[in-house]
C-alpha atoms as a PDB file:
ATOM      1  CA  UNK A   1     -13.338   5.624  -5.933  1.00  0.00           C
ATOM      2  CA  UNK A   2     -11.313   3.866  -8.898  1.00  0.00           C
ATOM      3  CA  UNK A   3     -13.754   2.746 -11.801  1.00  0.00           C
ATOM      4  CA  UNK A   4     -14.066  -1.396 -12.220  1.00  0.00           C
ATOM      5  CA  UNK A   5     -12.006  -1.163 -15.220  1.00  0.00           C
ATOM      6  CA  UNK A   6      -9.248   0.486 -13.427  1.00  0.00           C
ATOM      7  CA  UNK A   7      -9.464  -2.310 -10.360  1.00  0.00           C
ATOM      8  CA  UNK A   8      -9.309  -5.150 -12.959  1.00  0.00           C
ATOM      9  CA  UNK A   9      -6.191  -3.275 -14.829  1.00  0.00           C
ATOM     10  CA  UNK A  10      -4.324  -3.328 -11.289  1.00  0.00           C
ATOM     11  CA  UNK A  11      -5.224  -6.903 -10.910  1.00  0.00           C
ATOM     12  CA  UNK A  12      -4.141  -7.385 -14.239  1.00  0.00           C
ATOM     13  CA  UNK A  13      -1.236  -6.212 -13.192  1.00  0.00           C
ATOM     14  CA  UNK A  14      -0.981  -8.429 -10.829  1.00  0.00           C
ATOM     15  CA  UNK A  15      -1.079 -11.567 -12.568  1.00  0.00           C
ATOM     16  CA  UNK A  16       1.995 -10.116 -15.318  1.00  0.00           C
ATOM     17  CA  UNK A  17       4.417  -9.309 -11.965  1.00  0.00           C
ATOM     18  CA  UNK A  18       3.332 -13.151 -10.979  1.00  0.00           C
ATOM     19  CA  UNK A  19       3.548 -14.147 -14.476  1.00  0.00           C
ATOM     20  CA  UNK A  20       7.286 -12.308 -14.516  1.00  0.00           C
ATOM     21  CA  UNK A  21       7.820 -14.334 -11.743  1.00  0.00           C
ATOM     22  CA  UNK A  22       7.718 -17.726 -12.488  1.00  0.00           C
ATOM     23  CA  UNK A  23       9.912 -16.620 -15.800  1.00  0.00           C
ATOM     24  CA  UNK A  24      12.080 -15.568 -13.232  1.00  0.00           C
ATOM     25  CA  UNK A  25      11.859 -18.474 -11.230  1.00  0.00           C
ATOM     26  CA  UNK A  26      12.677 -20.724 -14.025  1.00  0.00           C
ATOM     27  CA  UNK A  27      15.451 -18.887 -15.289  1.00  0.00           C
ATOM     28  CA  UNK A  28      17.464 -18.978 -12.021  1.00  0.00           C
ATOM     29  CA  UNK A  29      17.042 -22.555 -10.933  1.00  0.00           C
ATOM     30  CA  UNK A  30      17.952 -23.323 -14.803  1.00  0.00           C
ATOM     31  CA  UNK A  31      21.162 -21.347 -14.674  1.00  0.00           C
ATOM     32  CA  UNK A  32      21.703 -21.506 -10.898  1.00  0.00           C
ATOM     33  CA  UNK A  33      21.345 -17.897 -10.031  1.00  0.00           C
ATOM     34  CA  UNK A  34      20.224 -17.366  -7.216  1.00  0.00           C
ATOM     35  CA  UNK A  35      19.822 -13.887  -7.565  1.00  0.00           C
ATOM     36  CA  UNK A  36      17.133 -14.016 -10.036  1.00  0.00           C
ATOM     37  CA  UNK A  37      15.325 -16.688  -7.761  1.00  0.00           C
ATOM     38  CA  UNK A  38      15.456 -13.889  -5.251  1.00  0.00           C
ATOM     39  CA  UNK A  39      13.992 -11.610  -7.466  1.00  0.00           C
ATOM     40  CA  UNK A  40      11.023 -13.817  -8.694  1.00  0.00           C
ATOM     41  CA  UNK A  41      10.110 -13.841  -4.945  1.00  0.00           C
ATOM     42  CA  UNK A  42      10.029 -10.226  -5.068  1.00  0.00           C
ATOM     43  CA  UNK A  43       7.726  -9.981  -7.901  1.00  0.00           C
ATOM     44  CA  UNK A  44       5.744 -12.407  -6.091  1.00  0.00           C
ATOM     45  CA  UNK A  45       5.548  -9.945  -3.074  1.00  0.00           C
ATOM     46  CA  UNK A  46       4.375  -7.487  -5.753  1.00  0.00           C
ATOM     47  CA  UNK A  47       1.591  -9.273  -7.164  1.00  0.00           C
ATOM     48  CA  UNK A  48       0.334  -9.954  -3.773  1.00  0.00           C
ATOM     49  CA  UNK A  49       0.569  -6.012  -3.142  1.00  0.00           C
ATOM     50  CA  UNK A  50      -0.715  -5.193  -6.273  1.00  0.00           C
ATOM     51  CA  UNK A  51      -4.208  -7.959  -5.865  1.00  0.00           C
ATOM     52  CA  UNK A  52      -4.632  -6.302  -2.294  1.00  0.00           C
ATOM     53  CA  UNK A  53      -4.754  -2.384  -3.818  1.00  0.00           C
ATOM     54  CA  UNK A  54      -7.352  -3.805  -6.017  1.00  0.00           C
ATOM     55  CA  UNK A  55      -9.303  -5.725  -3.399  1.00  0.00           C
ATOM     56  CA  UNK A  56      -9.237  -2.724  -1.135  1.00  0.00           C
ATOM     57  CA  UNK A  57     -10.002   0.490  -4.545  1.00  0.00           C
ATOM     58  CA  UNK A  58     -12.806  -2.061  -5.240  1.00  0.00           C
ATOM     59  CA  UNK A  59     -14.437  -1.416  -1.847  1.00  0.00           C
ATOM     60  CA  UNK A  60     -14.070   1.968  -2.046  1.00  0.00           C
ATOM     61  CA  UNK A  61     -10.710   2.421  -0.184  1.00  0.00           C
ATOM     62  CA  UNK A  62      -8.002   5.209  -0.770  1.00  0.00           C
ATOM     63  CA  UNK A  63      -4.925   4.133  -2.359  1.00  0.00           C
ATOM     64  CA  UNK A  64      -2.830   2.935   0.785  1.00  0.00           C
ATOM     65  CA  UNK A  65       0.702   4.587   1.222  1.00  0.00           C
ATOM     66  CA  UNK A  66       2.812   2.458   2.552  1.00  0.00           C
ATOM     67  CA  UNK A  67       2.461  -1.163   3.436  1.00  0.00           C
ATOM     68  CA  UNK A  68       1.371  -0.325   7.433  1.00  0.00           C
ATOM     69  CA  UNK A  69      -1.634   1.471   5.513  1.00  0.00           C
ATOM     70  CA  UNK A  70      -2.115  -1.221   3.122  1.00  0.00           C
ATOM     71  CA  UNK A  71      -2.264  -3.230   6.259  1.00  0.00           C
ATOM     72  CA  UNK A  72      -4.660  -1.472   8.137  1.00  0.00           C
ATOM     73  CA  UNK A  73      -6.652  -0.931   5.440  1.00  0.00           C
ATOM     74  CA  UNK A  74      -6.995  -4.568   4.511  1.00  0.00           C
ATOM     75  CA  UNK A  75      -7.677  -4.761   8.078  1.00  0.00           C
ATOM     76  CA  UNK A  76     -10.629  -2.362   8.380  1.00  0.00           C
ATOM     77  CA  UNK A  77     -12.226  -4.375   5.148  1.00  0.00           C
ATOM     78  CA  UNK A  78     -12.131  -7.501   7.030  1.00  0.00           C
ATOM     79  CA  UNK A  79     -14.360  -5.753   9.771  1.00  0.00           C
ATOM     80  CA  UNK A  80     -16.864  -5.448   6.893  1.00  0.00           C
ATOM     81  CA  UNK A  81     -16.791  -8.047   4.469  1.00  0.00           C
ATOM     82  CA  UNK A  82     -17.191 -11.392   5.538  1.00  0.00           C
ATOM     83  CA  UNK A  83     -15.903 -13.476   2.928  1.00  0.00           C
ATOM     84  CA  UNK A  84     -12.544 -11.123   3.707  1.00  0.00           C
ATOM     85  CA  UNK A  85     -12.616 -13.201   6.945  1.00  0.00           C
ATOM     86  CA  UNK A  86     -13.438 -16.250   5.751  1.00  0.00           C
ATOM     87  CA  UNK A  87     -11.039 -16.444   2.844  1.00  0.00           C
ATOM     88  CA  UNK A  88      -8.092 -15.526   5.190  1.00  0.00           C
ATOM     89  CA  UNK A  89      -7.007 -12.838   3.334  1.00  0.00           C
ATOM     90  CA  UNK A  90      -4.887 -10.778   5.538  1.00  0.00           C
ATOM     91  CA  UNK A  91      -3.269 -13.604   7.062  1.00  0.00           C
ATOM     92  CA  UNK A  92      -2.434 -14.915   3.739  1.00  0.00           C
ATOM     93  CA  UNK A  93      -0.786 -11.400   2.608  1.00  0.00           C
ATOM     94  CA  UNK A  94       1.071 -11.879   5.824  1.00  0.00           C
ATOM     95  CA  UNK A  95       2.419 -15.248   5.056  1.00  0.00           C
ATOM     96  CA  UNK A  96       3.371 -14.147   1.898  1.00  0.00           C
ATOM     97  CA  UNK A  97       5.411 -11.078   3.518  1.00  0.00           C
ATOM     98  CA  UNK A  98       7.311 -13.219   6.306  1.00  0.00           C
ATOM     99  CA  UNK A  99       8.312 -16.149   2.982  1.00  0.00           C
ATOM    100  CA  UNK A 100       8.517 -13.926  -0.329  1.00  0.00           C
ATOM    101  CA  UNK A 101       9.886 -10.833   1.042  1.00  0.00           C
ATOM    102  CA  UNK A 102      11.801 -11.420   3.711  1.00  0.00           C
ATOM    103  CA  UNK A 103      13.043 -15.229   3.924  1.00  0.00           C
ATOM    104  CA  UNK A 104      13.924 -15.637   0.614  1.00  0.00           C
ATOM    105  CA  UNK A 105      14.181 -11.729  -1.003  1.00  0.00           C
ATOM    106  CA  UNK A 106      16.447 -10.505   2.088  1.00  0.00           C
ATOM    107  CA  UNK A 107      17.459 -14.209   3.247  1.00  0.00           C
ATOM    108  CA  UNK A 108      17.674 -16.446   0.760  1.00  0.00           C
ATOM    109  CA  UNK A 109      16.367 -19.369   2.623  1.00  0.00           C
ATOM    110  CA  UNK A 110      13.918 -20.940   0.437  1.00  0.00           C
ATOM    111  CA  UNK A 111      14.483 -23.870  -1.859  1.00  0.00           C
ATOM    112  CA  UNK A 112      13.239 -23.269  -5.645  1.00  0.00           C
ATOM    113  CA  UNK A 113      10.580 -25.582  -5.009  1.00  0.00           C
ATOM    114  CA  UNK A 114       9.544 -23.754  -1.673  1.00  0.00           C
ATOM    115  CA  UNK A 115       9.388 -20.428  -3.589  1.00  0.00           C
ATOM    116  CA  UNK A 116       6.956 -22.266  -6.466  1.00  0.00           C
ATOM    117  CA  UNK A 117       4.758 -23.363  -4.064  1.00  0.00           C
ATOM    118  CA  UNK A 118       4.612 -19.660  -2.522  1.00  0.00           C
ATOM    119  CA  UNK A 119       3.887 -18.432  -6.186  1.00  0.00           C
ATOM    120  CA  UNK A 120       1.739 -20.745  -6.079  1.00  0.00           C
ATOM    121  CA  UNK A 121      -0.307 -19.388  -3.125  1.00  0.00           C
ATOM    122  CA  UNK A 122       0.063 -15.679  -4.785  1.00  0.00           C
ATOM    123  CA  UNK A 123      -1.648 -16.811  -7.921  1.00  0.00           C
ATOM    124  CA  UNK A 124      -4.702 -18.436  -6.135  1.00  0.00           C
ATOM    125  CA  UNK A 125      -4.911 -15.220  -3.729  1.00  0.00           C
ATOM    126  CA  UNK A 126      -5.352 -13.453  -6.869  1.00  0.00           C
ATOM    127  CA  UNK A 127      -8.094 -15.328  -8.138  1.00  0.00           C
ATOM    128  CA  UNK A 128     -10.129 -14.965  -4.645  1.00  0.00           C
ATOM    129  CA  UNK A 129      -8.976 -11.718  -4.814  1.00  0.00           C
ATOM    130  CA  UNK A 130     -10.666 -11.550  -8.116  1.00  0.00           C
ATOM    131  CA  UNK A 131     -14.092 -13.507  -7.066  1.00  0.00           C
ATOM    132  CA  UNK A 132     -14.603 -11.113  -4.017  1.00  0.00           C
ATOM    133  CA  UNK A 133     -14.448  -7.731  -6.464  1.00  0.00           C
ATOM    134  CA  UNK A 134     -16.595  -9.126  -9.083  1.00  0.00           C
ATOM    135  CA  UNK A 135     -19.021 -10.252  -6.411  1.00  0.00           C
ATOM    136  CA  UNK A 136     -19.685  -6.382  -5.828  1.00  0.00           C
END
């Protein structure tokens, strides 16, 4: 089991990918490039990837290996932590998947304004994210 200062450093992490991508985010819809709005969605993905591994080291889970794992895992922890349930969690991580990753990464469907208010919704995940491992 990972150390509290090594959860908070991947959740730290978390919030620089988001941070990256809103730089990102801004840069593309100033210069039209829709490329680099694709990528800020990725990043996005990331942070939400990244707040999950902590969430699930905090509670004394193995690092997952790929994102079925990280799934399952996240999964399992909802079976024993309430406020997992409650706060949606693993339905938000989902969301975040089906919009960040694949309609706008892959697709490219979003408008700039859609993928903000998905950012958005990664940056407050991190912050329950956040509440529910200092709660421990």
């Amino acid at each position: 089991m990972l150390g509290v200062l090594e959860v908070f450093s991947i959740l730290e992490e978390a919030r620089r990918v988001l941070s990256k991508a809103f730089e990102e985010l801004r840069e593309g819809v100033k210069n039209e490039d829709m490329l680099r709005i694709r990528d800020a969605c990725e990043k996005g993905w990331l942070a939400t990837v990244k707040a999950v591994d902590a969430l699930l080291l905090s509670y004394g889970s193995e690092e997952a290996k790929t994102h079925v794992d990280r799934r399952r895992k996240l999964r399992d922890l909802s079976k024993k932590i309430h406020e997992v349930i409650e706060l949606r969690i693993y339905d938000r991580v989902e969301a975040r998947r089906s919009t960040l990753h694949n309609d706008d990464f892959y697709s490219g469907i979003l408008t700039h304004e859609e993928v903000e208010e998905e950012l958005r919704k990664v940056e407050k995940l991190i912050e329950d994210v956040e509440k529910l491992i200092k709660r421990i």
